[in-house]
N, C-alpha and C. Protein backbone atom coordinates (compact mmCIF):
# COMPACT_ATOMS: atom_id res chain seq x y z
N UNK A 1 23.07 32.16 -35.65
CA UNK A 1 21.99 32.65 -34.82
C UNK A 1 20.82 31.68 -34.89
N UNK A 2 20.42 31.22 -34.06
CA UNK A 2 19.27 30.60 -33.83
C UNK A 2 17.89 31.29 -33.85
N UNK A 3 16.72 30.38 -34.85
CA UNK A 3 15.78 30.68 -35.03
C UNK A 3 14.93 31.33 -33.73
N UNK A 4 14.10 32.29 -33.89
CA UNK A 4 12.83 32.77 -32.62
C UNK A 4 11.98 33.02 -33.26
N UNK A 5 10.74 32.75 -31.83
CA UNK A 5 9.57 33.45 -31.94
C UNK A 5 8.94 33.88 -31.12
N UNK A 6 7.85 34.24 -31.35
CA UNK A 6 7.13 34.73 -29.70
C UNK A 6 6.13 33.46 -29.17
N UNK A 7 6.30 33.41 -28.10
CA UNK A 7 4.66 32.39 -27.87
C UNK A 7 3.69 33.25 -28.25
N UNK A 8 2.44 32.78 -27.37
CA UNK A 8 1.47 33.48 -27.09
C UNK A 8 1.13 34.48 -26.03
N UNK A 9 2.46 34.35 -24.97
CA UNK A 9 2.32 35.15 -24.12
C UNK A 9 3.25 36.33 -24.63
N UNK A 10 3.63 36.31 -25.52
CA UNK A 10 4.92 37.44 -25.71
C UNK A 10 6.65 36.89 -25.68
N UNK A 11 6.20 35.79 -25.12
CA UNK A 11 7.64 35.23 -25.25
C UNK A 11 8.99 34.94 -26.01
N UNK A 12 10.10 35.58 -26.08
CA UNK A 12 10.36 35.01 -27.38
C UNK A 12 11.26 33.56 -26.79
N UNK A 13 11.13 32.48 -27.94
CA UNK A 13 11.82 30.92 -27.84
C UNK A 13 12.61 31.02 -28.47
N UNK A 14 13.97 30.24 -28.03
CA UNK A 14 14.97 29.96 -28.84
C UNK A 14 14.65 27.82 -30.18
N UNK A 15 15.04 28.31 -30.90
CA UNK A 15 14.40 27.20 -31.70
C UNK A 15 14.13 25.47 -30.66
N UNK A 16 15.37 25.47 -30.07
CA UNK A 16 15.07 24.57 -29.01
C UNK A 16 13.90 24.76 -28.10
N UNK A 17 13.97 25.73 -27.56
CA UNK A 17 12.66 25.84 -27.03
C UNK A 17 11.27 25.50 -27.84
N UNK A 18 11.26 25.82 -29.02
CA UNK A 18 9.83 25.60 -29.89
C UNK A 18 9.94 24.09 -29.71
N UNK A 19 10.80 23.22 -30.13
CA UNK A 19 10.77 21.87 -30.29
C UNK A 19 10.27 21.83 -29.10
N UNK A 20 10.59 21.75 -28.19
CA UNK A 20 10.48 21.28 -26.92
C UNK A 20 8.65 22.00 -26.31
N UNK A 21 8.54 23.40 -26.28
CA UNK A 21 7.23 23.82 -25.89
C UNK A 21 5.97 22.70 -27.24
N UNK A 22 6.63 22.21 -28.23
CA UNK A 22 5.98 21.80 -29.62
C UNK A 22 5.14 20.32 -28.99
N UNK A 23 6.42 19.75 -28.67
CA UNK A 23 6.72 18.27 -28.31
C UNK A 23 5.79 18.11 -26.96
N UNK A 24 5.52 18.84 -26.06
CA UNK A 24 5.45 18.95 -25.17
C UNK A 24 3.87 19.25 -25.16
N UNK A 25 3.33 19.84 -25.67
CA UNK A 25 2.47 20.75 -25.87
C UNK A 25 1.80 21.82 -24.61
N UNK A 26 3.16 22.41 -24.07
CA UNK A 26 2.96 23.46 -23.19
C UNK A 26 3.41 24.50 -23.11
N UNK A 27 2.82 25.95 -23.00
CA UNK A 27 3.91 27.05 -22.78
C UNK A 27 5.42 27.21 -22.19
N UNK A 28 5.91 27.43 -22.55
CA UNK A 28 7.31 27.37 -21.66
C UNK A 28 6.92 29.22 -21.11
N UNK A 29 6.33 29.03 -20.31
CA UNK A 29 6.03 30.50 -19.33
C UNK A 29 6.08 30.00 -17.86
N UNK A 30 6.47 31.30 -16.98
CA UNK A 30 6.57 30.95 -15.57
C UNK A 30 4.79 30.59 -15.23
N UNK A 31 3.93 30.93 -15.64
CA UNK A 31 2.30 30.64 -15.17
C UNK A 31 2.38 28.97 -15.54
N UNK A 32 2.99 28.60 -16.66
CA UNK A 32 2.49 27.30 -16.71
C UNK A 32 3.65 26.29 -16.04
N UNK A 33 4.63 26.69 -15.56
CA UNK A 33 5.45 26.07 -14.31
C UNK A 33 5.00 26.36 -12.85
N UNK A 34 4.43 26.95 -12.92
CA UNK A 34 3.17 27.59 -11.83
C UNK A 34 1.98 26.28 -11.77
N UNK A 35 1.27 26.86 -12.71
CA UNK A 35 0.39 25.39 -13.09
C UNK A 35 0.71 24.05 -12.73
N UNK A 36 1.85 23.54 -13.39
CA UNK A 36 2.20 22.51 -12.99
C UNK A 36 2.92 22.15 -12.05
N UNK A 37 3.29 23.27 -11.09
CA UNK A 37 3.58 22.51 -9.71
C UNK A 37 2.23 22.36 -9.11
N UNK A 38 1.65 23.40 -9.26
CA UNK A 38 0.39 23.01 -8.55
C UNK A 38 -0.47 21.87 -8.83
N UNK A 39 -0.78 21.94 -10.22
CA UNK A 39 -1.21 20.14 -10.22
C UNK A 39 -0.15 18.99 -9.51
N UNK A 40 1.25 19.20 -9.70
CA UNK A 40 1.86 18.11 -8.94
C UNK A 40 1.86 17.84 -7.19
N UNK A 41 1.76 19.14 -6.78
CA UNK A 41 0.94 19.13 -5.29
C UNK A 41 -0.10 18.45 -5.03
N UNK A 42 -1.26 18.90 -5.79
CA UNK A 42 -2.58 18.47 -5.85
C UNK A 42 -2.16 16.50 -6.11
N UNK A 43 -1.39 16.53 -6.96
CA UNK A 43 -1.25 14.72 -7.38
C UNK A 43 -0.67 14.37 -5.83
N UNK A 44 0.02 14.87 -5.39
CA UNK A 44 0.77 14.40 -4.44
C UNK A 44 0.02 14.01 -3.14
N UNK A 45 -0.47 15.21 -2.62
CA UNK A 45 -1.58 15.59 -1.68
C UNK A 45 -2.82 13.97 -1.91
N UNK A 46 -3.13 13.76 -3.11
CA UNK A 46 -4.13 13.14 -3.13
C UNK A 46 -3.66 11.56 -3.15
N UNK A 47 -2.61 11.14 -3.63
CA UNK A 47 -1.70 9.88 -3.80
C UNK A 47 -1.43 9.63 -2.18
N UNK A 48 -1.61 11.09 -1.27
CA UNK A 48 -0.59 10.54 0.21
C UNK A 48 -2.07 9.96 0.81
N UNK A 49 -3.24 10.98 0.43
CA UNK A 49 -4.64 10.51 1.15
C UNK A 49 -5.11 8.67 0.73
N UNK A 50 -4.94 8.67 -0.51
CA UNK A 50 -5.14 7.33 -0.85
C UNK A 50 -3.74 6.38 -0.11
N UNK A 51 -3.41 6.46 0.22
CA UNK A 51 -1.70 6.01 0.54
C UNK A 51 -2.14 5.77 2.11
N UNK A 52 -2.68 6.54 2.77
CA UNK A 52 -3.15 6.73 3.91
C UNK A 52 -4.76 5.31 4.56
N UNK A 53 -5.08 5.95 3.53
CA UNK A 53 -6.58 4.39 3.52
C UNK A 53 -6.24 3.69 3.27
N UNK A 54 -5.36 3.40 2.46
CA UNK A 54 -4.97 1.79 2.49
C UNK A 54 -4.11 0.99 3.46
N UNK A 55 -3.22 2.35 4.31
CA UNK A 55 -3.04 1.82 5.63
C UNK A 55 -4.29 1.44 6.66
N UNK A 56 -5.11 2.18 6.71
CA UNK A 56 -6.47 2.53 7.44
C UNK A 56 -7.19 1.13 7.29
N UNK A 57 -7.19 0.98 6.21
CA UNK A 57 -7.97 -0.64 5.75
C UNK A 57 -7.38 -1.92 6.12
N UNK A 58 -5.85 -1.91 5.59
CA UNK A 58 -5.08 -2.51 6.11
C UNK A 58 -5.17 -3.04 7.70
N UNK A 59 -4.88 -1.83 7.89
CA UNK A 59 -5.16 -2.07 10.14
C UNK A 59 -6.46 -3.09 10.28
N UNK A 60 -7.56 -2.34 10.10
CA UNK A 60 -8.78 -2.83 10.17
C UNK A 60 -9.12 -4.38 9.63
N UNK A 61 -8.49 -4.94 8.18
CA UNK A 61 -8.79 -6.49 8.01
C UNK A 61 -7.72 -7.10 8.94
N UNK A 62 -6.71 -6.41 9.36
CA UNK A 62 -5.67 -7.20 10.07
C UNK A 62 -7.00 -7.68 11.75
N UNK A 63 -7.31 -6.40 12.01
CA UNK A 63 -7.87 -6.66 13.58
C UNK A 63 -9.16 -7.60 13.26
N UNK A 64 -9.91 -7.82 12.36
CA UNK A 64 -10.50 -8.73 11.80
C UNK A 64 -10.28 -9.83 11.57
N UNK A 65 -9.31 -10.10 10.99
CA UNK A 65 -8.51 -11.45 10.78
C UNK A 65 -7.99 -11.74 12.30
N UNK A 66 -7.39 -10.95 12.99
CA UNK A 66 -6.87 -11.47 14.45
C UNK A 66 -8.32 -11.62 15.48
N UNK A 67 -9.69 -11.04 15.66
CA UNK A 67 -10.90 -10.97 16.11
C UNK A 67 -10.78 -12.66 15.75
N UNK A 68 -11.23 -12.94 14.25
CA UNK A 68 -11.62 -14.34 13.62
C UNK A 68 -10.36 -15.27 13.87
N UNK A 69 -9.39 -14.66 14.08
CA UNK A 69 -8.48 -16.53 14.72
C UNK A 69 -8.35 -16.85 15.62
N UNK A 70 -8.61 -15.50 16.91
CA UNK A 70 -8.87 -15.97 18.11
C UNK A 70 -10.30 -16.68 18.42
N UNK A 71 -11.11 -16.06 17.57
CA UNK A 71 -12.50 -16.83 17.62
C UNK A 71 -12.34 -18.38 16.81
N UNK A 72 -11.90 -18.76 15.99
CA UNK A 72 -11.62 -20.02 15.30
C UNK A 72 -11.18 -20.52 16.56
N UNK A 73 -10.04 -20.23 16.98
CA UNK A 73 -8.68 -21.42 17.54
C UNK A 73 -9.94 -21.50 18.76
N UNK A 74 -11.09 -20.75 19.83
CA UNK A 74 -11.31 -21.33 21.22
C UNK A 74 -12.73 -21.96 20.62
N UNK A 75 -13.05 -21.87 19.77
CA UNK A 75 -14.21 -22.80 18.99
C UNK A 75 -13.91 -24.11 19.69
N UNK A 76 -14.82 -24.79 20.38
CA UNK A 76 -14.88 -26.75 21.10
C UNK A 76 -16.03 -27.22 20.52
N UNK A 77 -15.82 -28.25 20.15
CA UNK A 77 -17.37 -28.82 20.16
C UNK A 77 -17.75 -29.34 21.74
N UNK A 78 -19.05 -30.43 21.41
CA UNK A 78 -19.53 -30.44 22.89
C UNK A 78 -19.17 -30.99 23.64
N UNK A 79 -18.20 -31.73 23.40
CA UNK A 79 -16.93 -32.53 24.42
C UNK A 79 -16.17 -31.33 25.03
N UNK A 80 -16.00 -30.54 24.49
CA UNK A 80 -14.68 -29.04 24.44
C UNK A 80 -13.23 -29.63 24.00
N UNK A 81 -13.35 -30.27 22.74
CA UNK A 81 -12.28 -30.70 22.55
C UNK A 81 -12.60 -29.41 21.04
N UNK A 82 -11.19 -28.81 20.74
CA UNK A 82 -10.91 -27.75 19.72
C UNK A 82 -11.71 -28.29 18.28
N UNK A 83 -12.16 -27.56 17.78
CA UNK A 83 -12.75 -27.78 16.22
C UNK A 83 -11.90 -28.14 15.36
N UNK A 84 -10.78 -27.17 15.87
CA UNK A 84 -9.93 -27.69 14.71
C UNK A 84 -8.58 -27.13 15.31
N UNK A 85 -8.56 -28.63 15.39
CA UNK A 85 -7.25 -29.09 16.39
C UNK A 85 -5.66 -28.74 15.92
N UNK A 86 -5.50 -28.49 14.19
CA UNK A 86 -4.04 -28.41 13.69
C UNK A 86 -3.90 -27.19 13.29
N UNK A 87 -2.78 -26.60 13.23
CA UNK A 87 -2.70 -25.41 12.17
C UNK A 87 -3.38 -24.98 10.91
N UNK A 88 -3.09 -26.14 10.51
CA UNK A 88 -3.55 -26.11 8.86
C UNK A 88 -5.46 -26.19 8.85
N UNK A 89 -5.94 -26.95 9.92
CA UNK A 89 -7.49 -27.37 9.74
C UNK A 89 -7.67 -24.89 10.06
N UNK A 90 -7.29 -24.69 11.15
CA UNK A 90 -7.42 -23.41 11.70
C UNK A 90 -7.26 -22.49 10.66
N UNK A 91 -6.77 -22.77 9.96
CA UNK A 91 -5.89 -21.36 8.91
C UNK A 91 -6.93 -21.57 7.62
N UNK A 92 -7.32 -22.62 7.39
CA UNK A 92 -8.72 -22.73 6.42
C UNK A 92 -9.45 -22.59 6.84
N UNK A 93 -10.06 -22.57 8.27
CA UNK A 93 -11.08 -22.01 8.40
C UNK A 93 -11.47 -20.18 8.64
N UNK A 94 -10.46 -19.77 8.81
CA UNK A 94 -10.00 -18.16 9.13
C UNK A 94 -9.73 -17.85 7.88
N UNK A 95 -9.32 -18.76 6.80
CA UNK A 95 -9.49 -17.90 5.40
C UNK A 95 -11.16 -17.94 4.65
N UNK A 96 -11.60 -19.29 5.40
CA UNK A 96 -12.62 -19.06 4.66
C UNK A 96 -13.49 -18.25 5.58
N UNK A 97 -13.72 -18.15 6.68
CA UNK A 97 -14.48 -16.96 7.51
C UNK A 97 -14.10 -15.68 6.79
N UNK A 98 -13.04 -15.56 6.27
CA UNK A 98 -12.95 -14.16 6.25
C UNK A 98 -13.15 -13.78 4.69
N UNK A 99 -13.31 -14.81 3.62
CA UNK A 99 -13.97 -14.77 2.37
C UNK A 99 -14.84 -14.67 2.52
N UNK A 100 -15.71 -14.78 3.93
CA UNK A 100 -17.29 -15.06 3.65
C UNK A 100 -17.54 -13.60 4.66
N UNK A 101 -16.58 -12.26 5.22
CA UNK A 101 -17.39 -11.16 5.55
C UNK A 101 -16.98 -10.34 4.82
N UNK A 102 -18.64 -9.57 4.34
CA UNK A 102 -18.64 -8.70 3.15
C UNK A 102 -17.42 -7.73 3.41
N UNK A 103 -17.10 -6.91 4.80
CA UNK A 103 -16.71 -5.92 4.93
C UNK A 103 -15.65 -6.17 4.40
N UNK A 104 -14.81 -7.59 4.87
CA UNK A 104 -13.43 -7.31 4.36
C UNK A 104 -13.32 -7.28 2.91
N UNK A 105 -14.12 -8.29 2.15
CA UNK A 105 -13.94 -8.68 1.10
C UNK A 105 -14.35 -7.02 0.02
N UNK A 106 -15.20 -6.56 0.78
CA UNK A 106 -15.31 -4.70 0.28
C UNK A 106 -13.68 -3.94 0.79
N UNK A 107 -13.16 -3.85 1.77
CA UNK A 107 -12.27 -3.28 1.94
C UNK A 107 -10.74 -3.74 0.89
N UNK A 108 -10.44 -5.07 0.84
CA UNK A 108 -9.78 -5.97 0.04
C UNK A 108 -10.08 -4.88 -1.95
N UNK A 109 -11.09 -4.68 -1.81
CA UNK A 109 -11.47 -4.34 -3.31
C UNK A 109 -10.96 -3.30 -2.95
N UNK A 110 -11.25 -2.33 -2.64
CA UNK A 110 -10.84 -0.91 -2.39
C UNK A 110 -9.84 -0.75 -2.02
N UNK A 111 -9.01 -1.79 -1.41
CA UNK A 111 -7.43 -1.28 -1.05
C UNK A 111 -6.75 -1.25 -2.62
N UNK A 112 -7.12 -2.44 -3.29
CA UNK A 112 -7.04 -2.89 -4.87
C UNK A 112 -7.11 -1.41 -5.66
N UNK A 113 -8.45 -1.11 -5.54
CA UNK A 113 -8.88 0.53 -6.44
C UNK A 113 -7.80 0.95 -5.84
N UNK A 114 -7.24 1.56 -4.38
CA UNK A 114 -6.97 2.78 -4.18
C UNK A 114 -5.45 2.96 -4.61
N UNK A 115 -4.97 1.23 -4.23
CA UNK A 115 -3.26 1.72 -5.33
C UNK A 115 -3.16 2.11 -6.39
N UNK A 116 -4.41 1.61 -6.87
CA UNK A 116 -3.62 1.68 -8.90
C UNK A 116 -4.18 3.17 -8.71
N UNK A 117 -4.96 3.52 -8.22
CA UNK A 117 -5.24 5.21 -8.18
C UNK A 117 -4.30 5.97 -7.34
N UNK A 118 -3.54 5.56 -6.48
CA UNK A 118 -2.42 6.10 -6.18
C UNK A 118 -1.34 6.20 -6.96
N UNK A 119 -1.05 4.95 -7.78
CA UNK A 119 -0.11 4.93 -8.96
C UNK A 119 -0.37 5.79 -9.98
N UNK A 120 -1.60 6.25 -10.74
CA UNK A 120 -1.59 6.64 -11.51
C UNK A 120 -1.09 8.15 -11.06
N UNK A 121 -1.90 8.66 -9.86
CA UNK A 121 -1.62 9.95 -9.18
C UNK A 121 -0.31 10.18 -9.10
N UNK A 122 1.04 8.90 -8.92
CA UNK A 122 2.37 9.47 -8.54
C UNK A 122 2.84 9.70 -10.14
N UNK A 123 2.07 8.47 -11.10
CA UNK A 123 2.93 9.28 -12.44
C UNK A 123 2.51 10.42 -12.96
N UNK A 124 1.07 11.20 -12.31
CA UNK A 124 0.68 12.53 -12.76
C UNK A 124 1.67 13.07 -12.01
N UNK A 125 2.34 13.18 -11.05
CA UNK A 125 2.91 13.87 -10.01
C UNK A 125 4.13 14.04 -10.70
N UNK A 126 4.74 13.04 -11.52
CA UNK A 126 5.89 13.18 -11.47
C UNK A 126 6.35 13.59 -13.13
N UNK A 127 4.92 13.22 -13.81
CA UNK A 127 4.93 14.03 -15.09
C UNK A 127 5.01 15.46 -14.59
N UNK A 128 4.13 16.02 -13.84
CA UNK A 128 3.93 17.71 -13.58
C UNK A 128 5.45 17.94 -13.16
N UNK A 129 5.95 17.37 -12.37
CA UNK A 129 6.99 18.02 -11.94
C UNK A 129 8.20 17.89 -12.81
N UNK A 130 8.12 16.96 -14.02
CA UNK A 130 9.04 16.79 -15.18
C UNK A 130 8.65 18.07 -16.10
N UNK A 131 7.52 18.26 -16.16
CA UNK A 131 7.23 19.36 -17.00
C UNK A 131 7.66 20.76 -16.42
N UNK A 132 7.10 21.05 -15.29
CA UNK A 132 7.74 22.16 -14.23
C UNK A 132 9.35 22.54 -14.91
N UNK A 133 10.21 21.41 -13.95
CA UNK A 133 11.11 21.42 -14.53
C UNK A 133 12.01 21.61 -15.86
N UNK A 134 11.06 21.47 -17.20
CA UNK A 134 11.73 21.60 -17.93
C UNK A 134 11.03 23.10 -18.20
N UNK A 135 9.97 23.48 -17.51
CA UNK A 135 9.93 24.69 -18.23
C UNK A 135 10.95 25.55 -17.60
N UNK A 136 11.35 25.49 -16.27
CA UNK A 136 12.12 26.39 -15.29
C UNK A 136 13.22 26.09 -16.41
N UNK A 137 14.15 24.82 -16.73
CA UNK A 137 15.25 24.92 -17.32
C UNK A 137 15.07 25.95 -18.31
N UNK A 138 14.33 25.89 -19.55
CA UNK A 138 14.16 26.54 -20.66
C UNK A 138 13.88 27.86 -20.72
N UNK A 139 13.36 28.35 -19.45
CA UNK A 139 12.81 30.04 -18.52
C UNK A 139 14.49 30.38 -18.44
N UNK A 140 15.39 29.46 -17.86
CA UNK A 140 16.59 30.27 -17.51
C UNK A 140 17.48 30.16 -18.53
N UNK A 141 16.99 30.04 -19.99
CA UNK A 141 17.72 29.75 -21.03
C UNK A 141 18.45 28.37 -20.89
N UNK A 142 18.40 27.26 -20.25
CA UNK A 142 19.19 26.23 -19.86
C UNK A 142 20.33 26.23 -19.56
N UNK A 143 20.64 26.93 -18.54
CA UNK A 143 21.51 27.67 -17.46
C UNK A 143 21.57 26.41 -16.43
């Protein structure tokens, strides 16, 4: 016969279960598989919004960058012969135009912030829903 006890909610655990609610440091109760789907929603929900602006930003330095190479490439001097006549003279100057506007170089940072804050959000997401899960297993006796 395997060791029991009660949680705190009244529960009784089978000794596996203690290791595991121990290790874990969470109730193995349906409220706290409750809990943690809902935080994993909430992670999810907020990982898709950040996931979303960085498309949003994305679009926006792209139409920026395409605004600034069509403006580079019809640049003449006063002959109207092209500024910059080769690929390569054009493509340095459209990188450096576009190092030198704040907006992008602000949007560029923030696309930066918003992954690793999306990343962190999918491993909260996917901790909650590891935890969920093991409490549902351990709720149905590991059935």
């Amino acid at each position: 016969m395997k060791d029991t006890t009660l949680s705190s909610n009244g529960q009784t655990l089978t000794g596996d279960q203690q290791i595991a609610s121990t290790q874990m440091g969470v109730e193995l109760s349906p409220e706290c598989a409750i809990y943690n789907a809902e935080r994993r929603r909430e992670c999810c929900l907020a990982a898709l919004n950040l996931e979303v602006e960085v498309k949003t930003l994305e679009r926006a330095i792209k139409q920026v960058e395409l605004e600034t190479t069509a403006r580079i490439s019809s640049a003449t001097d006063d002959l109207g012969k092209p500024l910059y006549g080769n690929a390569d003279r054009r493509a340095a100057a459209v990188a450096a135009a576009l190092d030198e506007t704040s907006s992008v170089l602000e949007w560029r940072s923030r696309i930066d912030d918003a992954k690793q804050e999306a990343l962190q959000l999918r491993a909260h997401e996917r901790f909650h829903g590891d935890v969920k899960e093991i409490i549902c297993s351990f709720a149905g006796g590991g059935k």
